[in-house]
C-alpha atoms as a PDB file:
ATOM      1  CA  UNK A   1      57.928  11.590 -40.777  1.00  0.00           C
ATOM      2  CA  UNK A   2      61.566  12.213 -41.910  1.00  0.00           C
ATOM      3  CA  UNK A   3      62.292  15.159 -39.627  1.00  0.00           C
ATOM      4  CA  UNK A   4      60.552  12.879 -36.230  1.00  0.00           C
ATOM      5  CA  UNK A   5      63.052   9.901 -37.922  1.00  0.00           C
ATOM      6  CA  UNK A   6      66.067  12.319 -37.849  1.00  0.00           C
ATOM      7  CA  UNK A   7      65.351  13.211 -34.460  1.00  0.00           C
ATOM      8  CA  UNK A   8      65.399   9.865 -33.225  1.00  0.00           C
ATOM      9  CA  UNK A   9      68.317   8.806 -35.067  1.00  0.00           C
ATOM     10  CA  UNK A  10      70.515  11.591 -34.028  1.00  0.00           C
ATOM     11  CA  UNK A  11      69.081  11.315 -30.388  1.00  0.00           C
ATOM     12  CA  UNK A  12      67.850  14.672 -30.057  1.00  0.00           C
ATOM     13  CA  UNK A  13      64.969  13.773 -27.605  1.00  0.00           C
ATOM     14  CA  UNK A  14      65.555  11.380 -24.692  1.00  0.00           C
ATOM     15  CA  UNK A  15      62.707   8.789 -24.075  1.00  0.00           C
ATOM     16  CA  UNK A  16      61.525   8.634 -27.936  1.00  0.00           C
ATOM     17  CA  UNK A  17      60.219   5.908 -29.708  1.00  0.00           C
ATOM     18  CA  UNK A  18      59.616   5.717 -33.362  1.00  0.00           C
ATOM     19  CA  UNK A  19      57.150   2.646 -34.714  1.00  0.00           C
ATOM     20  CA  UNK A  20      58.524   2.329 -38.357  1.00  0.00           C
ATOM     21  CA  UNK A  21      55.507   0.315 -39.339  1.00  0.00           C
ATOM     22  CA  UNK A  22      53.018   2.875 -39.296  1.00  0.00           C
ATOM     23  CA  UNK A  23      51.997   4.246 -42.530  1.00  0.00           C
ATOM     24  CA  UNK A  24      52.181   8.156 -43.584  1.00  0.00           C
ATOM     25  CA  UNK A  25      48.565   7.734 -44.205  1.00  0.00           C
ATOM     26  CA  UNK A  26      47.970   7.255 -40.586  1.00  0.00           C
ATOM     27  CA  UNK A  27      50.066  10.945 -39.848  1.00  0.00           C
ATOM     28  CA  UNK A  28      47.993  12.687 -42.385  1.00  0.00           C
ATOM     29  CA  UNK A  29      44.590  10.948 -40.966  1.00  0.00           C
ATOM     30  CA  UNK A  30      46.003  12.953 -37.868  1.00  0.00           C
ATOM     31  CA  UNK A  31      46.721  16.319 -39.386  1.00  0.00           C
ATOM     32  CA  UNK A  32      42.951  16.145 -40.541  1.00  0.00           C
ATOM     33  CA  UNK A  33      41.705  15.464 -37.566  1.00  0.00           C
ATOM     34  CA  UNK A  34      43.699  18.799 -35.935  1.00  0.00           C
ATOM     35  CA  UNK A  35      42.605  20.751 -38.905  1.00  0.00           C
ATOM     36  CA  UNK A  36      39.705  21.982 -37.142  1.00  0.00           C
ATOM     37  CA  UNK A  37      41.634  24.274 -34.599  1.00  0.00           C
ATOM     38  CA  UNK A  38      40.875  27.384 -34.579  1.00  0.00           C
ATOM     39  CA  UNK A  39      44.352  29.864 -34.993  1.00  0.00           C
ATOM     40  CA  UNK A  40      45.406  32.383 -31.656  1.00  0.00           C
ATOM     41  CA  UNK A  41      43.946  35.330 -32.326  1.00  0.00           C
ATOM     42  CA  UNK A  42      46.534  38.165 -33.305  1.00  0.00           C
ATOM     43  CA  UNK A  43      45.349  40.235 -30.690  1.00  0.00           C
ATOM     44  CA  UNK A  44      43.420  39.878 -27.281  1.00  0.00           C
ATOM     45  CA  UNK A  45      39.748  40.782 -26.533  1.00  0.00           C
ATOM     46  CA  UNK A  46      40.935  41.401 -22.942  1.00  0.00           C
ATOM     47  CA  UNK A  47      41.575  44.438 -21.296  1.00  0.00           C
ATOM     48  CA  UNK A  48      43.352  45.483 -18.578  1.00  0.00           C
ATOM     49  CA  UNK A  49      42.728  48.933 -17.142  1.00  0.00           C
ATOM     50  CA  UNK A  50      44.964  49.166 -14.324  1.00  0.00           C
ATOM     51  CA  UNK A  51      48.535  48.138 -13.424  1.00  0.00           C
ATOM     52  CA  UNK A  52      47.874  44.906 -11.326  1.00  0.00           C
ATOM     53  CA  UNK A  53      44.733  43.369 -12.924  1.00  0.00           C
ATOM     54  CA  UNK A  54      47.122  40.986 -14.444  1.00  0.00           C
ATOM     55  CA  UNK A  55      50.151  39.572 -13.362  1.00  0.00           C
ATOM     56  CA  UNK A  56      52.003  36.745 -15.831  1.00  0.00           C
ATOM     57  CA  UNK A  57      54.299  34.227 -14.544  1.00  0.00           C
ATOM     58  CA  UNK A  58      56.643  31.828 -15.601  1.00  0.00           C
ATOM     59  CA  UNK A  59      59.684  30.018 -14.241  1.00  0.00           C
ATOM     60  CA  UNK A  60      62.457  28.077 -15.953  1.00  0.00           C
ATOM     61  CA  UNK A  61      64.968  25.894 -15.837  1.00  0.00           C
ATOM     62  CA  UNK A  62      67.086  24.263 -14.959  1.00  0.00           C
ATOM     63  CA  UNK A  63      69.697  26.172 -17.061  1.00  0.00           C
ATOM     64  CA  UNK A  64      73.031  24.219 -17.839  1.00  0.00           C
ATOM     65  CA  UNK A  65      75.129  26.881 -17.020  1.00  0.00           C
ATOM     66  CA  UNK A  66      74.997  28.188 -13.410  1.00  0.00           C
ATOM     67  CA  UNK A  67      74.545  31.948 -12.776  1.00  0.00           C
ATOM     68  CA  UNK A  68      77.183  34.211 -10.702  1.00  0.00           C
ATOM     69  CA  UNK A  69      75.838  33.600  -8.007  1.00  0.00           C
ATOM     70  CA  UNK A  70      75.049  29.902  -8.374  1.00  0.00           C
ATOM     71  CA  UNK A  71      71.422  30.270 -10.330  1.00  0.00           C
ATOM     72  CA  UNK A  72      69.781  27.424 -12.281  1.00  0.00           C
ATOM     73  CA  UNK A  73      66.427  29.398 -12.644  1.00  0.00           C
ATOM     74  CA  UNK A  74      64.586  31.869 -12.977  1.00  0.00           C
ATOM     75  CA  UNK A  75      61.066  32.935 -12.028  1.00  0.00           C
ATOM     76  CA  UNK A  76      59.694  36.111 -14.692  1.00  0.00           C
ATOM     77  CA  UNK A  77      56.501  38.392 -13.997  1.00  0.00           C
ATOM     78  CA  UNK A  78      55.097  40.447 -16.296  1.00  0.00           C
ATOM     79  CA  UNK A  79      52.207  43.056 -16.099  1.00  0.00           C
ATOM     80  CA  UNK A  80      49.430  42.459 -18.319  1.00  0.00           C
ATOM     81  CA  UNK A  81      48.711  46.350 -19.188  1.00  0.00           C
ATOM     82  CA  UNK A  82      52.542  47.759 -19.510  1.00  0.00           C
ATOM     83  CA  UNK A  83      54.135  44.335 -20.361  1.00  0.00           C
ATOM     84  CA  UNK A  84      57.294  45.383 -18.409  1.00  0.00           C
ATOM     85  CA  UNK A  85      59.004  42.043 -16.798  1.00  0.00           C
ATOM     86  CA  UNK A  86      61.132  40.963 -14.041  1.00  0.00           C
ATOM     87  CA  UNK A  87      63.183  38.672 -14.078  1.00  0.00           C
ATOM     88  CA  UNK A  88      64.562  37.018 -10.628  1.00  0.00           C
ATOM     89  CA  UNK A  89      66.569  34.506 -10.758  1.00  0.00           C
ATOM     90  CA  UNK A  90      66.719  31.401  -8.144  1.00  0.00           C
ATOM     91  CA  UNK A  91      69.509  28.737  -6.816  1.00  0.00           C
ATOM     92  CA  UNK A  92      69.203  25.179  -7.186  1.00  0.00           C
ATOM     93  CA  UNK A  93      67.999  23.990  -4.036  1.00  0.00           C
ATOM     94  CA  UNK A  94      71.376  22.803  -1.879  1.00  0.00           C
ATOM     95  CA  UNK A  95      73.905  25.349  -3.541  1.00  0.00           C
ATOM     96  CA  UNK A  96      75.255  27.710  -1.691  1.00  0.00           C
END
């Protein structure tokens, strides 16, 4: 409960609200009730046996600082049975 106070107090994430009135007994009610996850495995059961059979994707941004050539993105693929990426990165729609 501290570190979600200190958060708050130094404004670290926009939009939060803290309710000071409810009790630590409540958070740990909630911890309990999580317990029952089950951990990521360390490694996965699937298998890919060709380049292709899986493709992983991901995009991000926008970045705060803007690229050479005007980039707030970027858009990443990565093949499931090598693992080598690519990164391409993308303007902010309007920049030229």
């Amino acid at each position: 409960m501290g570190s979600v106070k200190m958060l708050k107090e130094k404004n670290m994430v926009k939009g939060m609200e803290v309710n000071p009135d409810i009790l630590p007994s409540q958070y740990i009610s909630c911890i309990k009730a999580k317990s029952h996850v089950i951990p990521f495995p360390q490694q996965s059961k699937t298998e890919y046996k060709e380049i292709g059979d899986m493709t992983f994707t991901n995009i991000w941004g926008p970045a705060q600082t803007t690229g050479i050539k005007g980039e707030h993105y970027y858009v990443s693929f990565t093949d499931g049975i090598t693992r080598r990426t690519q990164i391409h990165f993308i303007k902010k729609k309007g920049c030229s």
